[in-house]
N, C-alpha and C. Protein backbone atom coordinates (compact mmCIF):
# COMPACT_ATOMS: atom_id res chain seq x y z
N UNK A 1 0.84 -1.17 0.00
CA UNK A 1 0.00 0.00 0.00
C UNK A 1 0.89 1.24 0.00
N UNK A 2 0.61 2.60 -0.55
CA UNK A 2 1.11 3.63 -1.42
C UNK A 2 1.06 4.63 0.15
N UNK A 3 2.33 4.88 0.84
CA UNK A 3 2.10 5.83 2.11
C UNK A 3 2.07 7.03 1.58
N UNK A 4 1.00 7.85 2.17
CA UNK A 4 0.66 9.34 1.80
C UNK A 4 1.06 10.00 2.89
N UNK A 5 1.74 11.09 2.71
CA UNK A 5 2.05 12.27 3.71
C UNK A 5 0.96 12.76 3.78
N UNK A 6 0.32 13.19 2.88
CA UNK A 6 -0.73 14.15 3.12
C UNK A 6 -1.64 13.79 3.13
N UNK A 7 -2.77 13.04 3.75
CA UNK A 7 -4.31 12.58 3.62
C UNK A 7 -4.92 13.55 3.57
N UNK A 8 -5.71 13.82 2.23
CA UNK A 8 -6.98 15.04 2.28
C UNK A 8 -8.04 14.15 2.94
N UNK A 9 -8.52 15.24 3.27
CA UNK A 9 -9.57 15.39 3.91
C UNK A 9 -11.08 16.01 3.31
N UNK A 10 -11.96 15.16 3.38
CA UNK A 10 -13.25 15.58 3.30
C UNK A 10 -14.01 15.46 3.81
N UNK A 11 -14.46 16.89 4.86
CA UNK A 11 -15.75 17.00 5.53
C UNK A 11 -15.99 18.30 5.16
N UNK A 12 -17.19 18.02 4.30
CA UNK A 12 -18.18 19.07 3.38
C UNK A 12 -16.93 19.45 2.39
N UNK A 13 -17.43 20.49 2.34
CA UNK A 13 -16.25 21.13 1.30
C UNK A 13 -14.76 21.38 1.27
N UNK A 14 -14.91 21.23 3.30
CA UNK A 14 -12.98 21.72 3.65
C UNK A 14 -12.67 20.80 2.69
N UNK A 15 -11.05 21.24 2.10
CA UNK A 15 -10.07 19.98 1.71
C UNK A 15 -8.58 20.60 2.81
N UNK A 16 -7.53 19.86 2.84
CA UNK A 16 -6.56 19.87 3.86
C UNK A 16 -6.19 20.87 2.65
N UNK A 17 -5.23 21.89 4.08
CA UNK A 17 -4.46 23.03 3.82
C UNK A 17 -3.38 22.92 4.03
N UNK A 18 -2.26 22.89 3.25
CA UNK A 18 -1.12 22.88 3.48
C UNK A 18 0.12 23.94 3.15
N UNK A 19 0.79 24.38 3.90
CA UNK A 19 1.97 25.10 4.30
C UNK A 19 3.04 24.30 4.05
N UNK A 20 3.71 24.52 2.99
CA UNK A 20 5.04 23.65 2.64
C UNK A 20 6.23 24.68 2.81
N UNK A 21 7.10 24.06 3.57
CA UNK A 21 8.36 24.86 3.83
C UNK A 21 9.62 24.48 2.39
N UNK A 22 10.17 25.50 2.84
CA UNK A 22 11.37 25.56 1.65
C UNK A 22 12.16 24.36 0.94
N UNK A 23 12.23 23.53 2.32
CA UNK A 23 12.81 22.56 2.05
C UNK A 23 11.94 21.35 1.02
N UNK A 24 10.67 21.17 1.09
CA UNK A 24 9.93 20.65 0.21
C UNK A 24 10.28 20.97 -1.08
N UNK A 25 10.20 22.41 -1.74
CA UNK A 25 10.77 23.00 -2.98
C UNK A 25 12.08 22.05 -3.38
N UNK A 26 13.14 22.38 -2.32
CA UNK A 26 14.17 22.18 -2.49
C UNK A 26 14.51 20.77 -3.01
N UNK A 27 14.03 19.94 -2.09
CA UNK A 27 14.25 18.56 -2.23
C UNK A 27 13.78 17.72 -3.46
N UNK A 28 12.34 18.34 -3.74
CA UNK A 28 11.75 18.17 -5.38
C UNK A 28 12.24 18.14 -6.73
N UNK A 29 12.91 19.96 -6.65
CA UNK A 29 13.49 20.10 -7.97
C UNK A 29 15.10 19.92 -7.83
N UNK A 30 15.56 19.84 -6.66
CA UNK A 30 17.50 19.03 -6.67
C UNK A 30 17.13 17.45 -6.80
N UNK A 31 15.82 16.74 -6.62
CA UNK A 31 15.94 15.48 -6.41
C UNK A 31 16.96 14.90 -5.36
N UNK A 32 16.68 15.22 -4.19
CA UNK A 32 17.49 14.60 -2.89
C UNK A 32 16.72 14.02 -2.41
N UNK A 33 17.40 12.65 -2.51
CA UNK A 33 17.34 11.15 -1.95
C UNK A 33 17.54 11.41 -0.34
N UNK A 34 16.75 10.66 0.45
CA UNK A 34 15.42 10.01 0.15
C UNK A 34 14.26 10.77 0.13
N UNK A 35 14.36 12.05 0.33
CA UNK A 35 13.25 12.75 0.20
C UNK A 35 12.60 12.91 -0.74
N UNK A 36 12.67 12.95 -1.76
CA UNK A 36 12.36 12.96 -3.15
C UNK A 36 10.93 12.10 -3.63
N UNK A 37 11.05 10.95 -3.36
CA UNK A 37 9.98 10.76 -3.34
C UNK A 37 8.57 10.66 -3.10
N UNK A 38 8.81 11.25 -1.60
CA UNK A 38 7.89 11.54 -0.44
C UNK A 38 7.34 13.28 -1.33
N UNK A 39 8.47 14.08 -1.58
CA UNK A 39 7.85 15.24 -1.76
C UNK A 39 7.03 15.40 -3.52
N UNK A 40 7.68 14.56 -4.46
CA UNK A 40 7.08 14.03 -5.55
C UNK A 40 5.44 13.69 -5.49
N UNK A 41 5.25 12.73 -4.31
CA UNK A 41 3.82 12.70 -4.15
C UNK A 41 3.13 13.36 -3.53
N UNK A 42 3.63 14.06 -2.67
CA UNK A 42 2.74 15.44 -2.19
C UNK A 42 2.24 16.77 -3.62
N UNK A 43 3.40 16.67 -4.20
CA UNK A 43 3.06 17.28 -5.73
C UNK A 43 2.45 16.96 -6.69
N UNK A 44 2.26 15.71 -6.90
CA UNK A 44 1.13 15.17 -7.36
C UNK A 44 -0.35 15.33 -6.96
N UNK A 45 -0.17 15.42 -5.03
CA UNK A 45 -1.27 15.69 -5.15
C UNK A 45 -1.97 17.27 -5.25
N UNK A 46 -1.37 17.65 -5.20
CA UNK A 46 -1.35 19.83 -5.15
C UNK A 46 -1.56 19.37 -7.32
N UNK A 47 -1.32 18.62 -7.90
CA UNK A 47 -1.76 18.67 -9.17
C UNK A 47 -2.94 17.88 -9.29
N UNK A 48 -3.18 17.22 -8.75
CA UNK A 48 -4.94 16.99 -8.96
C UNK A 48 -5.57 17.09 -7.88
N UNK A 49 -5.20 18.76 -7.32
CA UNK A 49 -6.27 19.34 -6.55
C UNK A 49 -6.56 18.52 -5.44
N UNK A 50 -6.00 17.95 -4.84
CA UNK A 50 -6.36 16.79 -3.64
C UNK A 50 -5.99 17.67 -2.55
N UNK A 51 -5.60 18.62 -2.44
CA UNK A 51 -5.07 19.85 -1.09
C UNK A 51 -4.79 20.75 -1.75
N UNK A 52 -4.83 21.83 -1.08
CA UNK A 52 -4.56 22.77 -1.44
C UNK A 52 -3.41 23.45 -0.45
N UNK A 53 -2.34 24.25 -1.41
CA UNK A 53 -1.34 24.18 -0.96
C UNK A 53 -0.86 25.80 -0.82
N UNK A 54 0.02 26.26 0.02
CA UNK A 54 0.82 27.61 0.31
C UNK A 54 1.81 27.68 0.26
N UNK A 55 2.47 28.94 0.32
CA UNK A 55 3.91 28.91 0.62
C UNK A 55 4.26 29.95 0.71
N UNK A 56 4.73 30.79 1.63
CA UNK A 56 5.03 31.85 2.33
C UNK A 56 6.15 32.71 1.79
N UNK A 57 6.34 33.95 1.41
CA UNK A 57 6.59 34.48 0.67
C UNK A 57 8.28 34.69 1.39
N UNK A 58 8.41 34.23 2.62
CA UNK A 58 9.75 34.17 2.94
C UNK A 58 10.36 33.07 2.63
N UNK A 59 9.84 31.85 2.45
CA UNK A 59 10.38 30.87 1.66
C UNK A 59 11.06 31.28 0.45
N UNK A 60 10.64 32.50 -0.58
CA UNK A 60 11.06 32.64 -1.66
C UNK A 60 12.42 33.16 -1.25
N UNK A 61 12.47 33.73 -0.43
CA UNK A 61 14.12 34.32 -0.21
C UNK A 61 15.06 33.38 -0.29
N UNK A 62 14.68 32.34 1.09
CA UNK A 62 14.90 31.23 1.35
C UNK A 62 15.36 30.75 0.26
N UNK A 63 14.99 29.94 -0.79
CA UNK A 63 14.95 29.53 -1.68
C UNK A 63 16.45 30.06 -2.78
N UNK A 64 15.77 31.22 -3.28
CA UNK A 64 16.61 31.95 -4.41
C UNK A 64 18.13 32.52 -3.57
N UNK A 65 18.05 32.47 -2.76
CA UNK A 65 19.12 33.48 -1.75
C UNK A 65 21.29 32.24 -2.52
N UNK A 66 20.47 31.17 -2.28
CA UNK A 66 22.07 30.51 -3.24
C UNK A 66 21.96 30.15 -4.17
N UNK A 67 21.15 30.27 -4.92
CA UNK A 67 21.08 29.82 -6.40
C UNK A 67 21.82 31.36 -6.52
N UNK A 68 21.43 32.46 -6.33
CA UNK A 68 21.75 33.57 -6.53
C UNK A 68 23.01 33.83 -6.18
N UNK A 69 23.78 33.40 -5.42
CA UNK A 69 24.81 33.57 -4.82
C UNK A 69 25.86 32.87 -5.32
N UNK A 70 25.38 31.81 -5.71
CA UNK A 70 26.30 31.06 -6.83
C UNK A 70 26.02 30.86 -7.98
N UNK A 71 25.59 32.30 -8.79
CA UNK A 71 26.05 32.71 -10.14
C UNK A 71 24.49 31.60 -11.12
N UNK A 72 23.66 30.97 -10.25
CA UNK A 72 22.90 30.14 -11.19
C UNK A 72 20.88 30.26 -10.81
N UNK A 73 21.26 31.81 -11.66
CA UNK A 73 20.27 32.27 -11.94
C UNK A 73 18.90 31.36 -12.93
N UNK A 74 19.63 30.32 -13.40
CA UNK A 74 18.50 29.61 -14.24
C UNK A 74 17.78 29.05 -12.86
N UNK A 75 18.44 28.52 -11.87
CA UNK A 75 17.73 27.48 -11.17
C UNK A 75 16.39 28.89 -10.24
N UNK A 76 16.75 29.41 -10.47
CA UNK A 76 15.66 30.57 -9.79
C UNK A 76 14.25 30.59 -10.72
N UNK A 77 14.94 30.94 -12.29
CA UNK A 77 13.90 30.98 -13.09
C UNK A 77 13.04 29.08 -13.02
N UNK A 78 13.91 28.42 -12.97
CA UNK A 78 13.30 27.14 -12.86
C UNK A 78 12.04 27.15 -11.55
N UNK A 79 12.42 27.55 -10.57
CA UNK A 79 11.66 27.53 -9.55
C UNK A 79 10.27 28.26 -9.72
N UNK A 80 10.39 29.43 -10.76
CA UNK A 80 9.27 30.65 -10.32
C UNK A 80 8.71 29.94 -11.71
N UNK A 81 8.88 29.27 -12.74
CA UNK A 81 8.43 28.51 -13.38
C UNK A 81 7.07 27.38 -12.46
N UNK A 82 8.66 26.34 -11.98
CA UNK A 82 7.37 25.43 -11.10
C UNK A 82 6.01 25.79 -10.51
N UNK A 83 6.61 27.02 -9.49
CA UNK A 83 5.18 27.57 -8.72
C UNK A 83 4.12 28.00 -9.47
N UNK A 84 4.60 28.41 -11.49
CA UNK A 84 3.73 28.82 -11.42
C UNK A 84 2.80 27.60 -12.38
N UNK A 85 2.97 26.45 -12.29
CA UNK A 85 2.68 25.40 -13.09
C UNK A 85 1.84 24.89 -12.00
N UNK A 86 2.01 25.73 -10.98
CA UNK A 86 1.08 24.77 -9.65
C UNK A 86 0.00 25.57 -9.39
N UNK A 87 -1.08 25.34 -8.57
CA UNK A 87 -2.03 26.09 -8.12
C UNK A 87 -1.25 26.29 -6.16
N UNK A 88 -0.15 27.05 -5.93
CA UNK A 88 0.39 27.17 -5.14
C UNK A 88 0.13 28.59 -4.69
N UNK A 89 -0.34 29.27 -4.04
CA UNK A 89 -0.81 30.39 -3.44
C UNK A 89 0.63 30.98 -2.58
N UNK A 90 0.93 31.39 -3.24
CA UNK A 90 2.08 32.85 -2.19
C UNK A 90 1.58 33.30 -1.42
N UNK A 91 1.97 33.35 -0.06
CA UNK A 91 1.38 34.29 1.01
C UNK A 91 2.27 35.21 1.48
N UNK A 92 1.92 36.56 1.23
CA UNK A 92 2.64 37.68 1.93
C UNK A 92 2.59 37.67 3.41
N UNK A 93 3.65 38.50 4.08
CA UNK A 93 3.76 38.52 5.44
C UNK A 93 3.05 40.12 5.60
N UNK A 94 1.91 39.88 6.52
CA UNK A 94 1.23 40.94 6.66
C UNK A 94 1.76 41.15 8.22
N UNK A 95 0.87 42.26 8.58
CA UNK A 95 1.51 42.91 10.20
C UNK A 95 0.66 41.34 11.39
N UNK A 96 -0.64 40.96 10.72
CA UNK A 96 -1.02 40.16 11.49
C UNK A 96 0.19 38.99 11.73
N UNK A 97 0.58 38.49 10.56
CA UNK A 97 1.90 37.08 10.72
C UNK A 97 3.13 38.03 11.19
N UNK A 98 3.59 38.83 11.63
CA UNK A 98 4.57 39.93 12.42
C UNK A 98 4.61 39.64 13.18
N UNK A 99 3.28 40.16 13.92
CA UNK A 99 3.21 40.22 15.18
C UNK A 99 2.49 38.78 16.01
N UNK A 100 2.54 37.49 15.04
CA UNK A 100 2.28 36.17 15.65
C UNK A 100 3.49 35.65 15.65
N UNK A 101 4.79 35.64 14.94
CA UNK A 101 5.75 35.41 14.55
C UNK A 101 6.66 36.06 15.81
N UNK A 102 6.16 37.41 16.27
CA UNK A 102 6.91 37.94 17.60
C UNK A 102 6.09 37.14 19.06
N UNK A 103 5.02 36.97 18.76
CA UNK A 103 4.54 35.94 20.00
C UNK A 103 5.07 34.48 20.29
N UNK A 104 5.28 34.41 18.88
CA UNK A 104 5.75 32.47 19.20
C UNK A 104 7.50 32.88 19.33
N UNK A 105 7.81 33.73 18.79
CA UNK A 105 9.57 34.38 18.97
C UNK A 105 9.61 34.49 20.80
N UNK A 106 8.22 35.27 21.21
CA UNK A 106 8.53 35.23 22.54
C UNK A 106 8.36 34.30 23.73
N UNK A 107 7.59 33.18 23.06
CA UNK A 107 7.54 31.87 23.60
C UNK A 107 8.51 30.50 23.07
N UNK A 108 9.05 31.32 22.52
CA UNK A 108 10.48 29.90 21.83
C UNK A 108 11.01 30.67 21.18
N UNK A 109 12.55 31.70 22.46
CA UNK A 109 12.97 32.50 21.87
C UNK A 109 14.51 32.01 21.42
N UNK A 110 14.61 30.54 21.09
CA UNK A 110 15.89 30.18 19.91
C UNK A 110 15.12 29.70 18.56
N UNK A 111 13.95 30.19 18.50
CA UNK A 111 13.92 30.05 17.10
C UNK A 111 13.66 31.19 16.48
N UNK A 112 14.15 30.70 15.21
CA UNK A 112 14.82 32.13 13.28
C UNK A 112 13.69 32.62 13.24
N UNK A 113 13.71 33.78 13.02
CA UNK A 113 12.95 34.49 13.10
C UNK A 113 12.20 34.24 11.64
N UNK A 114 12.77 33.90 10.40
CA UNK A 114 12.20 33.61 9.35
C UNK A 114 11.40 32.30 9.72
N UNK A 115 11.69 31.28 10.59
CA UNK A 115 11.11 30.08 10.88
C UNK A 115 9.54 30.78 11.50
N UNK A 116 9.53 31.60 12.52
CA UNK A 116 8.27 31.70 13.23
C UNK A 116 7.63 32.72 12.22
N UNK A 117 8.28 33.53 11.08
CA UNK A 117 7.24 34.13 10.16
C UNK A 117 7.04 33.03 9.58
N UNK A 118 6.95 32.30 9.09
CA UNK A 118 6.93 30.43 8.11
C UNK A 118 5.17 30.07 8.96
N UNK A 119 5.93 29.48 9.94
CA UNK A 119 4.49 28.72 11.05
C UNK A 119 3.60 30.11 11.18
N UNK A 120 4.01 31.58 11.58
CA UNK A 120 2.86 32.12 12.13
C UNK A 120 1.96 32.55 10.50
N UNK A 121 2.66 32.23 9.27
CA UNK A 121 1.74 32.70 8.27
C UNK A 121 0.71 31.21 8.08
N UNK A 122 1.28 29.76 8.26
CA UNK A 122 0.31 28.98 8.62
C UNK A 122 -0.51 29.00 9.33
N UNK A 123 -0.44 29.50 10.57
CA UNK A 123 -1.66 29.54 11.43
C UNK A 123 -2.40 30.67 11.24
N UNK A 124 -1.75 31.87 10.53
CA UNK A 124 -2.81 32.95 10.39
C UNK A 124 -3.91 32.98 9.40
N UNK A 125 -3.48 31.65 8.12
CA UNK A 125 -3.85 31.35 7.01
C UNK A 125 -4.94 30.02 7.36
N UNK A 126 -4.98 29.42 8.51
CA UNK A 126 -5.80 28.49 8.60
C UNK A 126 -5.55 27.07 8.14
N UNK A 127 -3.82 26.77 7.90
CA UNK A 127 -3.46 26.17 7.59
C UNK A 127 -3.93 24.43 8.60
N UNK A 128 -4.03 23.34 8.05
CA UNK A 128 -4.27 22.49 8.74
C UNK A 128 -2.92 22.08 9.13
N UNK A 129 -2.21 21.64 7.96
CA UNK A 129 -0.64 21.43 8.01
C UNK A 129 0.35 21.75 7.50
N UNK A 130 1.55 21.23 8.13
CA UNK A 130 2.87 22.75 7.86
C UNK A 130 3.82 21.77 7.61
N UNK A 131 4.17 21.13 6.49
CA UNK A 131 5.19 20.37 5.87
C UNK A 131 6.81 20.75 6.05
N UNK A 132 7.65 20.08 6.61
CA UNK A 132 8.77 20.94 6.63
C UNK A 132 9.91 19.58 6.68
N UNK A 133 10.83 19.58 7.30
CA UNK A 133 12.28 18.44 7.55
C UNK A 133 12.78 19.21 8.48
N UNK A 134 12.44 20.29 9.08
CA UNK A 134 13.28 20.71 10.34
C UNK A 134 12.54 20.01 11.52
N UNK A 135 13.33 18.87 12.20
CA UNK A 135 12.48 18.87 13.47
C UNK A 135 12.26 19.82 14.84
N UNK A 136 12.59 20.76 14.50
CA UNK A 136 12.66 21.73 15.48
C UNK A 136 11.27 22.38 15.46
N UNK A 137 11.14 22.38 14.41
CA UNK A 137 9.59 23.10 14.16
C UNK A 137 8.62 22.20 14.74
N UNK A 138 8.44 21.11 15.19
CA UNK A 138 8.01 20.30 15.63
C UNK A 138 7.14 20.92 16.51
N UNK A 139 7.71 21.38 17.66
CA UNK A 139 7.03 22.32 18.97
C UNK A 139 5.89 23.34 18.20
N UNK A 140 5.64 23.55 17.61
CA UNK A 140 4.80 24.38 16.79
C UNK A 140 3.32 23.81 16.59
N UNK A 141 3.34 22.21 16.60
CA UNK A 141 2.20 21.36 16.68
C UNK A 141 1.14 22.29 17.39
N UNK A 142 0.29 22.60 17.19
CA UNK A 142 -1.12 22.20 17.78
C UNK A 142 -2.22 22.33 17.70
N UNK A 143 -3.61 22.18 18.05
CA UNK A 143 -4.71 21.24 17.81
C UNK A 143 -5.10 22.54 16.44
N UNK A 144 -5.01 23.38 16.17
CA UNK A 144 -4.92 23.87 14.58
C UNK A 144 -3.57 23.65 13.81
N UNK A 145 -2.67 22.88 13.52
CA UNK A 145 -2.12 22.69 12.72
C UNK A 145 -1.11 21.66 13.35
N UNK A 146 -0.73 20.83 12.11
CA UNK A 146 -0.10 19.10 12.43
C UNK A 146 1.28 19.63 11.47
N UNK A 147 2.26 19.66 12.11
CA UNK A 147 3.51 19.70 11.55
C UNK A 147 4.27 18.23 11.34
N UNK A 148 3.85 18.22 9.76
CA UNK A 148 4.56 16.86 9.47
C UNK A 148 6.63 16.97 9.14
N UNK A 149 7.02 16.44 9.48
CA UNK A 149 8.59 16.25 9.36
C UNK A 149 9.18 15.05 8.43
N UNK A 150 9.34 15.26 7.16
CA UNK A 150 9.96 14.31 6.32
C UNK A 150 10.59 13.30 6.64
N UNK A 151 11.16 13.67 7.41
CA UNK A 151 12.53 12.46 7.77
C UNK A 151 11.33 11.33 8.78
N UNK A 152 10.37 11.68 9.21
CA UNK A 152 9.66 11.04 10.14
C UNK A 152 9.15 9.61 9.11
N UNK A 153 9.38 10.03 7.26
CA UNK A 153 8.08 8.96 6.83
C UNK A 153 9.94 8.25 5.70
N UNK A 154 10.98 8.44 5.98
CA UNK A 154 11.76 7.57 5.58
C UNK A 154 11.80 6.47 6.11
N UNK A 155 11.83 5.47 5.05
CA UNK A 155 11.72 4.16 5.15
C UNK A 155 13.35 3.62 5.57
């Protein structure tokens, strides 16, 4: 049987919301083993509409910040390509994810400050779940949003 990271969900119309962190991107289009496959089928399902998916507009920094840095500007254009082949929703950081991002900063104050803008634009967005490979983010769990951790579904 075919393990799914992501089980949608249907009751009435909700379908599962998902918050994918950088590292999802990453692992997809470098193809890094063993992740790769796990994040392959989460993309599959964000292509036949089985969840619906986000991604936080600090991820994009995230993201482009060494492709840029090491001179390989295609892999940027590759990326802003993908997202836009997806039905993937950018979310800007408004003053509301600021100032949730400074609350959870002030209740778990060793974590990046780009990390708690990440989770607080999930929870401000209504996110069900927040896809990531950092287990640190872990602590972030709760009863509105399920932080799944990649490395948790290697075989």
């Amino acid at each position: 049987m075919e393990q799914r990271i992501l089980n949608a969900r249907s009751v009435g119309s909700q379908t599962t919301s998902a918050l994918l962190d950088t590292s999802v991107f990453i692992y997809y289009l470098e193809e890094v083993e063993p992740y790769y496959p796990l994040v392959e089928k989460i993309f599959n399902d964000i292509l036949e509409n089985n969840i619906s998916s986000f991604l936080s507009a600090i991820s994009i920094t995230e993201f482009v910040t060494k492709p840029l840095t090491d001179g390989k500007g295609t892999d940027v254009e590759r990326f802003k390509q993908f997202l836009s082949s997806l039905s993937i929703q950018v979310l800007d950081v408004t003053y509301e994810i600021a100032e949730q991002a400074g609350k959870l900063r002030s209740q778990y104050p060793s974590t990046r400050t780009p990390d708690a803008l990440i989770i607080a634009t999930a929870l401000e967005n209504g996110c069900d779940v927040f896809v990531t490979n950092d287990k640190d983010l872990k602590k972030f769990e709760v009863s509105e949003l399920t932080v799944i951790v990649l490395e948790d579904f290697v075989e």
